[in-house]
Protein backbone atom coordinates (compact mmCIF):
# COMPACT_ATOMS: atom_id res chain seq x y z
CA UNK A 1 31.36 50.77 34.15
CA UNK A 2 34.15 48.16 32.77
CA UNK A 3 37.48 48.95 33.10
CA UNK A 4 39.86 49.39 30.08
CA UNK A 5 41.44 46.46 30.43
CA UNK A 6 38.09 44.50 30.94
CA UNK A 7 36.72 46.10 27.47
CA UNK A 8 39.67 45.54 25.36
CA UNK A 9 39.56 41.60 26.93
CA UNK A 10 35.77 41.69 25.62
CA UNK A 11 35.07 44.55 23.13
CA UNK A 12 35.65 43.88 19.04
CA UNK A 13 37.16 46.97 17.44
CA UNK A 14 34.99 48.67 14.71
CA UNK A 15 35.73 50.64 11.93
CA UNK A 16 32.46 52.71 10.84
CA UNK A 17 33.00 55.38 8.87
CA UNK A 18 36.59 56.35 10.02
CA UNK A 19 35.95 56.49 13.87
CA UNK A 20 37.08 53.11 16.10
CA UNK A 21 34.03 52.65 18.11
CA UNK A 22 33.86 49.37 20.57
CA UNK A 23 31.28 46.62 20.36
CA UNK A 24 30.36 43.91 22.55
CA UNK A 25 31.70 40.04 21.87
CA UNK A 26 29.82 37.37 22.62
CA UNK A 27 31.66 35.09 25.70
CA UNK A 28 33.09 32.04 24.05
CA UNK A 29 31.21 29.69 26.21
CA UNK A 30 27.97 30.73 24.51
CA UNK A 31 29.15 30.24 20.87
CA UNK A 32 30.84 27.14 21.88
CA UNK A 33 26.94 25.92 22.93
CA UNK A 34 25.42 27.34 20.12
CA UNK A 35 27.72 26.15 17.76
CA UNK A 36 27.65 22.33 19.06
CA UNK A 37 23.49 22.56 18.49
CA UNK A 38 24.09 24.52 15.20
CA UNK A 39 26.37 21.27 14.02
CA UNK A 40 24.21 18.53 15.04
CA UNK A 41 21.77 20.11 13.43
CA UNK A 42 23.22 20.78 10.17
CA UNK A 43 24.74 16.73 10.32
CA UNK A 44 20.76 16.51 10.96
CA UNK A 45 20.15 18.12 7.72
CA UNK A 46 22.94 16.18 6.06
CA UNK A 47 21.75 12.88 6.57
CA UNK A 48 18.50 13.53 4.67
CA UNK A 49 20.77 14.56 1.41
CA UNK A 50 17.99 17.27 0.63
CA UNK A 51 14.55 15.53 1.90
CA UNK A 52 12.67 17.53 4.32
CA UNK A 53 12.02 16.10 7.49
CA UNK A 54 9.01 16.58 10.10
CA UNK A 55 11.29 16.70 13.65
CA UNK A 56 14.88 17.48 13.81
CA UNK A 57 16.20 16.67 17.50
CA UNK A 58 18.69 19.76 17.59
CA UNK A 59 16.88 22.62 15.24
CA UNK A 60 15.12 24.31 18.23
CA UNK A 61 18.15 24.48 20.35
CA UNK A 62 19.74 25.73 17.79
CA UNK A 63 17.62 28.34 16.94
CA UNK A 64 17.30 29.53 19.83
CA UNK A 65 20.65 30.02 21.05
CA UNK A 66 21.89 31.57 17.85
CA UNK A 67 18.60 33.60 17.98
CA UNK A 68 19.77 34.88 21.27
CA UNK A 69 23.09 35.73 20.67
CA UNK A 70 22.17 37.52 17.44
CA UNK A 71 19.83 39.66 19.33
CA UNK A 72 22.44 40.58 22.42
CA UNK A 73 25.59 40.62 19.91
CA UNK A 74 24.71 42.19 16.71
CA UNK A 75 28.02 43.23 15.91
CA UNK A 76 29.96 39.90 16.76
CA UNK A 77 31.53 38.48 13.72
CA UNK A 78 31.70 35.44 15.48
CA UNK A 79 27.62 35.42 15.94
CA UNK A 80 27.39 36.84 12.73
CA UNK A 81 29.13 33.19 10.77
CA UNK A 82 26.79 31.35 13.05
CA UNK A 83 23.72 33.10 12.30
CA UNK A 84 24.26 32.37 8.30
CA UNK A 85 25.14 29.13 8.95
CA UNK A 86 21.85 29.03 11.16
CA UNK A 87 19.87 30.32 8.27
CA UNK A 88 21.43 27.93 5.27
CA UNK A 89 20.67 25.01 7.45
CA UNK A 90 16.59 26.26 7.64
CA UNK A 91 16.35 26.27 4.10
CA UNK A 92 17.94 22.74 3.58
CA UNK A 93 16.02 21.13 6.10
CA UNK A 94 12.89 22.34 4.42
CA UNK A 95 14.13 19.89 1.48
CA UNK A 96 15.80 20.73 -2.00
CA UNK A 97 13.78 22.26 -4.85
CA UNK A 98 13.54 22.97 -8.64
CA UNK A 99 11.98 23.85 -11.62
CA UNK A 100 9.03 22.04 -12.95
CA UNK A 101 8.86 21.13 -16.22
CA UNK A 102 6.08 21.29 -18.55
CA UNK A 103 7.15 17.89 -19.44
CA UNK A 104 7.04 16.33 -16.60
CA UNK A 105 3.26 16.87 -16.32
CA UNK A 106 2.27 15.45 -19.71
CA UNK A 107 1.17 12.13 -18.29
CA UNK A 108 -1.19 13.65 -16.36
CA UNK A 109 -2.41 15.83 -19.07
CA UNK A 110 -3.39 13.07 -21.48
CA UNK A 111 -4.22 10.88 -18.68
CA UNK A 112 -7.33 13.18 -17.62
CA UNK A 113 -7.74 13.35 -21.54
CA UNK A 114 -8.04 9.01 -21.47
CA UNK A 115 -10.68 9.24 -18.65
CA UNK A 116 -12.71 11.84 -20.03
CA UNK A 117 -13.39 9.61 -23.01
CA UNK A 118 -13.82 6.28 -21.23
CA UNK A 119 -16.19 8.22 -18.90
CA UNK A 120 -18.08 9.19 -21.55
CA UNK A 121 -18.66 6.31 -23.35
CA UNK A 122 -19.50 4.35 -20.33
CA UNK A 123 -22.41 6.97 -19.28
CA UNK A 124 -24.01 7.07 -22.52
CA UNK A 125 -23.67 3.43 -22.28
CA UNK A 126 -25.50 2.89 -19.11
CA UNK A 127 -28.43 5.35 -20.10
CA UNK A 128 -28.86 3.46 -23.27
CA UNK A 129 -28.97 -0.47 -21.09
CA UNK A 130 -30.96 1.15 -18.36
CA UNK A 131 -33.59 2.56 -21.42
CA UNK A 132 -33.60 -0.79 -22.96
CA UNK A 133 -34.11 -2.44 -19.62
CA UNK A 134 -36.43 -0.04 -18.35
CA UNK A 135 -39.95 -2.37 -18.55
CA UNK A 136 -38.41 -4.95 -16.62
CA UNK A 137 -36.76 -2.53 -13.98
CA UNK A 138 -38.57 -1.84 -10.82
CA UNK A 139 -39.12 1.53 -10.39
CA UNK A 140 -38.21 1.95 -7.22
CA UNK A 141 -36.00 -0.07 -5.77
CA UNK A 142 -36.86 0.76 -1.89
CA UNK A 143 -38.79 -0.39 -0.41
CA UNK A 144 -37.93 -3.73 -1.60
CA UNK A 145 -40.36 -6.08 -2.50
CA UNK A 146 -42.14 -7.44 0.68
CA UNK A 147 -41.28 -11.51 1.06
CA UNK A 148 -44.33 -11.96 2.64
CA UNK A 149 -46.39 -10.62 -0.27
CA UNK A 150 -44.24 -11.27 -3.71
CA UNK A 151 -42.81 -14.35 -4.64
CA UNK A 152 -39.73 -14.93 -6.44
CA UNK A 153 -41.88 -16.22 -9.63
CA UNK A 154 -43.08 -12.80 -9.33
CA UNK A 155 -40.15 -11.04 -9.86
CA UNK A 156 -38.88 -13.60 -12.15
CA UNK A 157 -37.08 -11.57 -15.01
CA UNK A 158 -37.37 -8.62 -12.85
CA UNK A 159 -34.23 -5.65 -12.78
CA UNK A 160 -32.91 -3.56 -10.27
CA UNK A 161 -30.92 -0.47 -10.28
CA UNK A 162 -28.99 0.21 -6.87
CA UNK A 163 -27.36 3.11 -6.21
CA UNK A 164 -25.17 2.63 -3.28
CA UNK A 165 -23.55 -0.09 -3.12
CA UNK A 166 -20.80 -0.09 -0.85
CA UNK A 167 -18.21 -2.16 -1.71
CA UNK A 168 -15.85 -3.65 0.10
CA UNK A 169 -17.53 -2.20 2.79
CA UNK A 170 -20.67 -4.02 3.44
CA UNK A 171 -19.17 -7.41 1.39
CA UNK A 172 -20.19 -10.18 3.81
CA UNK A 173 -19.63 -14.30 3.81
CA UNK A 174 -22.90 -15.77 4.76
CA UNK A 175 -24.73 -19.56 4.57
CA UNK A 176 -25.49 -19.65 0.78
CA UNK A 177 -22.87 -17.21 -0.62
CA UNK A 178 -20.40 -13.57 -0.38
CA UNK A 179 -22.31 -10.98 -1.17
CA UNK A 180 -22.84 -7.31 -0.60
CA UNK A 181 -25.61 -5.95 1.65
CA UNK A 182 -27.84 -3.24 0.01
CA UNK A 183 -30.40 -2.01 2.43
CA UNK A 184 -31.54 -2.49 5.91
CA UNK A 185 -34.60 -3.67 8.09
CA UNK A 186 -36.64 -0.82 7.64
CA UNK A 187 -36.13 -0.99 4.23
CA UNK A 188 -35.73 -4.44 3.31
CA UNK A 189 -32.47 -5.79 1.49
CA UNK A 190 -30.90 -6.85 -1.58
CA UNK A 191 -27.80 -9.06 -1.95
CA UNK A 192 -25.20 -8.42 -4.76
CA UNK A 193 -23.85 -12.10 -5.38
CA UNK A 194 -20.08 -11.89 -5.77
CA UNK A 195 -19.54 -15.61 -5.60
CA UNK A 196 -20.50 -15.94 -9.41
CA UNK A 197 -18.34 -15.28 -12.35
CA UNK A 198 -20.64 -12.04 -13.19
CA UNK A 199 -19.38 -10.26 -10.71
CA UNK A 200 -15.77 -11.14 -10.75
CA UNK A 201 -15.62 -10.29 -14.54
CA UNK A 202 -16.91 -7.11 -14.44
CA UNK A 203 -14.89 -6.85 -11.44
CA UNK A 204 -11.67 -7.95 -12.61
CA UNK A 205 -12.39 -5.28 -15.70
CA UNK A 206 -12.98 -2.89 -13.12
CA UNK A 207 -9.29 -3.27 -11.94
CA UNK A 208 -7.64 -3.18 -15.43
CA UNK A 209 -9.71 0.38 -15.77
CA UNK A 210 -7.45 1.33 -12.36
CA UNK A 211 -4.10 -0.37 -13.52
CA UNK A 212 -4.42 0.99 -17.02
CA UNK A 213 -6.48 4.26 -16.78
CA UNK A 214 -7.15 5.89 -13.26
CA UNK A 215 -5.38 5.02 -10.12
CA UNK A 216 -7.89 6.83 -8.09
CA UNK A 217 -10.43 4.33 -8.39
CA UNK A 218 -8.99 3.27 -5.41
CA UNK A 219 -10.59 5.86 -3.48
CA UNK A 220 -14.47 4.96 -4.49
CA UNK A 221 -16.21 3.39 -1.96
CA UNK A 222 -20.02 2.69 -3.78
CA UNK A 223 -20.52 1.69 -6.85
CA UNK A 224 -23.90 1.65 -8.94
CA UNK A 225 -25.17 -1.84 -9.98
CA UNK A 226 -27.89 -3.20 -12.85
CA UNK A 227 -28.77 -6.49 -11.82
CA UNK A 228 -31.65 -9.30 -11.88
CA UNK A 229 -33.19 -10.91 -9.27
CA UNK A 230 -32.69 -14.87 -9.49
CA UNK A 231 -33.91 -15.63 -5.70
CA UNK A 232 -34.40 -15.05 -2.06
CA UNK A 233 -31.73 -15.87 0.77
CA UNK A 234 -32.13 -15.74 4.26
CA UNK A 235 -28.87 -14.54 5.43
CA UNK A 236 -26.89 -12.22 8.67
CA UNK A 237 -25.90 -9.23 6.93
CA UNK A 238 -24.31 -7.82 9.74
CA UNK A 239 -22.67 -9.87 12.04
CA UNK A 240 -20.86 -8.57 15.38
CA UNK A 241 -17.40 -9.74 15.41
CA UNK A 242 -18.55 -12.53 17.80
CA UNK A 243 -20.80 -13.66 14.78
CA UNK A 244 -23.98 -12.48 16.11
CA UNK A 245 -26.82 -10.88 14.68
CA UNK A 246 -30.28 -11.02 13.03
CA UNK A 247 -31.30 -12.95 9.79
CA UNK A 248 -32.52 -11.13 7.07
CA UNK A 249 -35.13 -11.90 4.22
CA UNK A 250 -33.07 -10.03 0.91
CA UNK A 251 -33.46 -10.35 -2.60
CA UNK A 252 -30.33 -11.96 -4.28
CA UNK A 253 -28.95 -9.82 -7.44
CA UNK A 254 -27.16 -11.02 -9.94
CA UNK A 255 -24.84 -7.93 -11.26
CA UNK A 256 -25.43 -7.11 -15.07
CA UNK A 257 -23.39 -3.89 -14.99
CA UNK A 258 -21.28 -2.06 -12.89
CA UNK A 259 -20.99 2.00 -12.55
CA UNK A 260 -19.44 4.55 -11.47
CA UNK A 261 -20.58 8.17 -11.94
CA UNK A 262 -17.60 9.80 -13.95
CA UNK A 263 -15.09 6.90 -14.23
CA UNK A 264 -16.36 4.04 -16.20
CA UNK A 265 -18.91 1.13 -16.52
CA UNK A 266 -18.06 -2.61 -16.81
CA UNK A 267 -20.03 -5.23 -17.56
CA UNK A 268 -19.88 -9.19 -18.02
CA UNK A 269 -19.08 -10.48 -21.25
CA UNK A 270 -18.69 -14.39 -21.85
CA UNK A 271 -16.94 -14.23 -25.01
CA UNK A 272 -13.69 -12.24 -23.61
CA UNK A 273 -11.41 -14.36 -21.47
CA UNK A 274 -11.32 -12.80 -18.40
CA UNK A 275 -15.22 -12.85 -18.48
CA UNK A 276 -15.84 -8.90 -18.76
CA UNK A 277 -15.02 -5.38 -19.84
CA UNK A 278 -15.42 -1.65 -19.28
CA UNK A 279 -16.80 0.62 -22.01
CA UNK A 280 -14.23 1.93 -24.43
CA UNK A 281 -11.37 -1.26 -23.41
CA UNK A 282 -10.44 -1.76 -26.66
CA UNK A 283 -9.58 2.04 -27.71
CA UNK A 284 -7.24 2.07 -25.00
CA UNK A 285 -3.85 0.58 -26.06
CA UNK A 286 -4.75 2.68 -29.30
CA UNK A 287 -4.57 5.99 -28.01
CA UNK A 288 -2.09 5.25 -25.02
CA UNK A 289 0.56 4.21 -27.45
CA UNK A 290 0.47 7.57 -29.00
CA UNK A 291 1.98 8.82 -25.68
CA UNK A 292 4.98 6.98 -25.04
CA UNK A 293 7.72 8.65 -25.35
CA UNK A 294 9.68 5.18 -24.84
CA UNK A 295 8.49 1.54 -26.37
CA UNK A 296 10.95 -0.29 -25.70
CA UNK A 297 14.51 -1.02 -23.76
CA UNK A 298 17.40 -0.69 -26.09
CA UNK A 299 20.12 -3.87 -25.43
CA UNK A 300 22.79 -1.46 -24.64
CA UNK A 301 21.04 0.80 -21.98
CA UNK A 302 22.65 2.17 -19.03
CA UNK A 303 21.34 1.63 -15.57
CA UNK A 304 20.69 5.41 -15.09
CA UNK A 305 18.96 5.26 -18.73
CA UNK A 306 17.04 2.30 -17.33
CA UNK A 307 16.13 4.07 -14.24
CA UNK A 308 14.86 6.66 -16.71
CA UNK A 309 12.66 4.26 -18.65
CA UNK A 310 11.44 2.32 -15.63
CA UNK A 311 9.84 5.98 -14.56
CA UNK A 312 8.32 6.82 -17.87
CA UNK A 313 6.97 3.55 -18.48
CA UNK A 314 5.18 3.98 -14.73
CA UNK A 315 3.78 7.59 -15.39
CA UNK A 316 2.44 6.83 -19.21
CA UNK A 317 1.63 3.67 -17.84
CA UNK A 318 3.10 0.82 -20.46
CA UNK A 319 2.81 -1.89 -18.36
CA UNK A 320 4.31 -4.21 -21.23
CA UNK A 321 7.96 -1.72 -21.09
CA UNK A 322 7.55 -2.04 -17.34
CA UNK A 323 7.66 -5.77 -17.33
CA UNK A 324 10.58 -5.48 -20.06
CA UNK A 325 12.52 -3.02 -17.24
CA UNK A 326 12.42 -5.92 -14.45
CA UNK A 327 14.91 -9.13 -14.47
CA UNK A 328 12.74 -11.77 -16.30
CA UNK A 329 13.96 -14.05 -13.71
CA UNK A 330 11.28 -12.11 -11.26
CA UNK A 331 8.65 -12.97 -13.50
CA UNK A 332 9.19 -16.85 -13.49
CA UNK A 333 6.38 -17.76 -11.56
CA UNK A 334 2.54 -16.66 -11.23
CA UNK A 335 3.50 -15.36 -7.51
CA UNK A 336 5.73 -13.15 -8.98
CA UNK A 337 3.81 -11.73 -11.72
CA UNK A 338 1.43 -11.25 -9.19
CA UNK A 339 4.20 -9.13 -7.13
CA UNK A 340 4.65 -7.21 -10.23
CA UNK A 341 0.97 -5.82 -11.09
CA UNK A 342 0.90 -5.17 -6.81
CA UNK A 343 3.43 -3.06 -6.85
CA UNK A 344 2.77 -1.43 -10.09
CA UNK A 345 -0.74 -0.07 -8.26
CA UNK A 346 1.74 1.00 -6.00
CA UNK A 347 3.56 2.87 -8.13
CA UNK A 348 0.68 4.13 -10.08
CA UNK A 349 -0.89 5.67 -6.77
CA UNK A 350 2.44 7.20 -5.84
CA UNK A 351 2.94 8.96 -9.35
CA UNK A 352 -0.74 10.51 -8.54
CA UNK A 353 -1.15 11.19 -5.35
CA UNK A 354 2.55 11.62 -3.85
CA UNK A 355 5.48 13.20 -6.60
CA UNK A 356 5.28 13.65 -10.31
CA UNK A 357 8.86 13.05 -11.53
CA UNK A 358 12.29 11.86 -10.21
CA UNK A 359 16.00 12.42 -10.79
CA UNK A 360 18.40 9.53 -10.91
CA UNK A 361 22.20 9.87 -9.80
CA UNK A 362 25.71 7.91 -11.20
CA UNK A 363 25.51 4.67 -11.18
CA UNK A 364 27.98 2.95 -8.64
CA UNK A 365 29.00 -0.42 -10.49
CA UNK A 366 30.20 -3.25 -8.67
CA UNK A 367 30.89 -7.31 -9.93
CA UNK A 368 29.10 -9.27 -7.98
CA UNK A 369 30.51 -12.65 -9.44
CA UNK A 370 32.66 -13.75 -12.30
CA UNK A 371 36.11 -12.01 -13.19
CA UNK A 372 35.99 -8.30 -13.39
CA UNK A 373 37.94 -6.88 -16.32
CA UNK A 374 37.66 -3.87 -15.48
CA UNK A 375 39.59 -3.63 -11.88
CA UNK A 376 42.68 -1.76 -12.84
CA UNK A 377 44.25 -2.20 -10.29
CA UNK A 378 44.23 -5.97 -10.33
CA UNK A 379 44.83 -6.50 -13.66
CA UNK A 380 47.65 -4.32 -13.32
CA UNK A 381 49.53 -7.36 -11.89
CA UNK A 382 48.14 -10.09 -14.36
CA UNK A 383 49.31 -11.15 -18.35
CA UNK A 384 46.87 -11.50 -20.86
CA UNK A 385 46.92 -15.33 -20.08
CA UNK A 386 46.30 -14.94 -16.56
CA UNK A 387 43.17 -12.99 -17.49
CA UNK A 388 41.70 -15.71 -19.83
CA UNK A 389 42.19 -18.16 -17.36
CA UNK A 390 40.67 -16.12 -14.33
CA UNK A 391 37.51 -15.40 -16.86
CA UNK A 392 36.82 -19.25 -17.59
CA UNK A 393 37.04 -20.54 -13.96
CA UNK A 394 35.20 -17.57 -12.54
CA UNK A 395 32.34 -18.46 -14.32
CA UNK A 396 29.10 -16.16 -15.34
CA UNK A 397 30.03 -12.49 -14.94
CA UNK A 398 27.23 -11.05 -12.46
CA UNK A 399 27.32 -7.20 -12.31
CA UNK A 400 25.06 -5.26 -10.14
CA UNK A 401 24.22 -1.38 -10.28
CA UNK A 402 22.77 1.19 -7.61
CA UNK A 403 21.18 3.89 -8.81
CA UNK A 404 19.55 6.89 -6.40
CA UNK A 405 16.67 8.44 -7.18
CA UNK A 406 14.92 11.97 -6.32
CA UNK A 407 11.50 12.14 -5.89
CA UNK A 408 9.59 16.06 -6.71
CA UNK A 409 6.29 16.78 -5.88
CA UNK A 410 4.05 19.23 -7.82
CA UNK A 411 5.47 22.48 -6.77
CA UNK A 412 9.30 20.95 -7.55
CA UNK A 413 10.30 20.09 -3.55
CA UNK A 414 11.89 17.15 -3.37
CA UNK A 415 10.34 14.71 -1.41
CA UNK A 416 11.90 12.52 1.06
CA UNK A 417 15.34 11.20 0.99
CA UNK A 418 17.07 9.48 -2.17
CA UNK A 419 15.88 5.74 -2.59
CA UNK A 420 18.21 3.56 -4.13
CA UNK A 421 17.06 0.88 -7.32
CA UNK A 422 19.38 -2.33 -7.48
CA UNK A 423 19.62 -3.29 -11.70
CA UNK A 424 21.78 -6.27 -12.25
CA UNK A 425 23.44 -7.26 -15.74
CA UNK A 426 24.90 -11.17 -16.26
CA UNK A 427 27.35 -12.14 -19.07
CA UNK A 428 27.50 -8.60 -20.66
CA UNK A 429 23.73 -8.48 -21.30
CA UNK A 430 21.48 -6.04 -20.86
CA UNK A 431 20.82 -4.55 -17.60
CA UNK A 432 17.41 -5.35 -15.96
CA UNK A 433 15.87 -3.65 -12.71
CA UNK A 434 16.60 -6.34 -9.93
CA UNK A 435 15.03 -4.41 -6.99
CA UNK A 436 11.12 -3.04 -8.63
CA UNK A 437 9.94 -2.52 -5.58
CA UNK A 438 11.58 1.02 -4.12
CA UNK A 439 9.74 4.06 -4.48
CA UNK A 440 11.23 6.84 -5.97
């Protein structure tokens, strides 16, 4: 039994229901522990400003110690703070939420709309070539054709449907040309020629389907392929990585068409400049621009508008308002229009596979160069004159803006913490994104 005086030193009184009953208090040594893990965890917390994060270094001390005081102190006021506190800090570190909006999920409606069609019209396309073609097409296309018995003047003319064609997978460099390997020993082998322009146009139309249609084209790995026999190679289809391995008799195939089960077809076209197209191409712009909900960048925008337009153009994919977002100086040179359609895939692939929407923040405004008009503070001191004359040595005003973004995912978490975009503005133009790159 305690004493008196040993209760009242560590006993909290209680008022329940008009009797004073006595309840234990937690020693201050305890809280003082649990509280200094409770703190670094919630600064923890902080410093993702609402993004979830996998480990925190101080959540399971923390949780247990205020876990254990809650459980031997029920009553302590004291435990009772930290034990909220405990619990608020969970729910941030799980990340920040919100609503979804109906809106935010139109790209992806009409988007699956887009690829229906172009799906479409490439199957019935590629039953219709494969009907035409279907005297000249071998049958079966494995076996292949024994060397030893046909001759290429046999098979002059001849087509070839292959199914599985695994691309970039089995692409190889070998003595008389790239190509991909179709086949093996038992089997015998074809070579898809890649080295030729009637692969890379169909190819390169391939990729506009992806840039402008489907980002997920990036996850098929075989691809179906028309194509006619023009001669046989002797070539090392699969080398070891010391460059070793067995030569192979296969039949070289030059592509006609390229497939792909539900997506689209593409084929070689020596009219169009880029030397092919995919079925339905030139319905595309057509029905996209029915979508936008932006065309173009109004001259008086405001970064966080910009932000805003830089998004939209991404998710409805306008890759002609996305170039108009970014500082033309970034698209001086073929290198950097190059950077620009890389990291638009990027950006494509993020809007499908990762979040759906983002939320941009104030803009913090800062002159980089020039005279800024607008510090009141300095201009406080300085006559009208002074001004003028500060604004014609300075030179070009050069302002730059930060903007934050938040990135949501499907069910409205946000994802991650904010990313910050860098726009700049110069003379009192229009702002232009500076910094393209960042995700969102």
């Amino acid at each position: 039994m305690k004493s008196c005086a040993t209760r009242f030193l560590t006993a909290a009184v209680v008022l329940i229901a008009g009797v004073m009953v006595y309840a234990d208090m937690a020693p201050k040594h305890q809280i003082g522990h649990a509280e200094y893990y409770l703190k670094e965890f919630e600064n923890e917390v902080a410093r993702q400003r609402g993004g979830a994060k996998t480990i925190y270094r101080s959540k399971q001390d923390a949780l247990k110690r205020v876990r254990a005081l809650k459980e031997q102190y029920p009553d302590d006021p004291q435990v009772e703070k930290l034990f909220l506190r405990m619990r608020t800090a969970l729910m941030k570190s799980k990340g920040d939420y919100t609503e979804v909006s109906p809106e935010w999920l139109a790209y992806l409606n009409n988007e699956t709309a887009l690829r229906k069609m172009i799906s479409e019209a490439g199957e019935k396309e590629w039953q219709a070539m494969i009907a035409a073609k279907g005297d000249k097409t071998i049958a079966k296309p494995y076996p292949a054709p024994d060397s030893e018995k046909v001759t290429v003047n046999d098979l002059n003319g001849a087509l070839v449907v292959l199914d599985e064609v695994e691309y970039p997978a089995r692409q190889f460099y070998g003595a008389s040309g790239e190509y991909i390997a179709c086949g093996k020993p038992s089997q015998g082998y074809y070579f898809v020629r890649l080295s030729g322009r009637d692969w890379l146009g169909q190819y390169e139309a391939v990729k506009r389907y992806r840039r402008t249609v489907d980002p997920s084209m990036t996850e098929v790995k075989s691809w179906k392929v028309l194509g006619e026999i023009v001669t046989i190679a002797s070539e090392n289809p699969s080398p070891s990585e010391e460059g070793i391995g067995n030569l192979q008799y296969g039949w070289v195939v030059k592509p006609l068409a390229l497939f792909v089960p539900g997506r689209v077809m593409a084929v070689g076209d020596p009219n169009a400049e880029s030397g092919g197209r995919f079925i339905g191409e030139e319905k595309v712009e057509g029905l996209k621009n029915g979508w936008y909900t932006v065309k173009a960048v109004p001259n008086d925008v405001t970064p966080e508008r910009l932000a805003e337009i830089f998004m939209l153009a991404i998710k409805e994919k306008n890759f002609k308002l996305y170039c108009e977002c970014i500082d033309p100086k970034r698209q001086e040179t073929a290198a950097g229009r190059d950077l620009l359609k890389y990291h638009w895939d990027l950006h494509q692939e993020r809007f499908h596979g990762e979040y759906i929407h983002a939320s941009f923040g104030k803009a913090k405004i800062e002159v980089l160069k020039g005279f800024n008009d607008e510090n009141d503070d300095e201009n406080f001191f300085l006559t009208n004159d002074q001004k003028n004359t500060l604004k014609k040595i300075s030179g070009e005003k050069v302002e730059v803006a930060k903007v934050e973004s938040k990135a949501y995912d499907k069910n409205g978490k946000q994802l991650g913490s904010p990313h910050v975009r860098r726009m700049i503005r110069r003379g009192g133009g229009r702002w232009y994104i500076d910094e393209y790159e960042p995700r969102f």
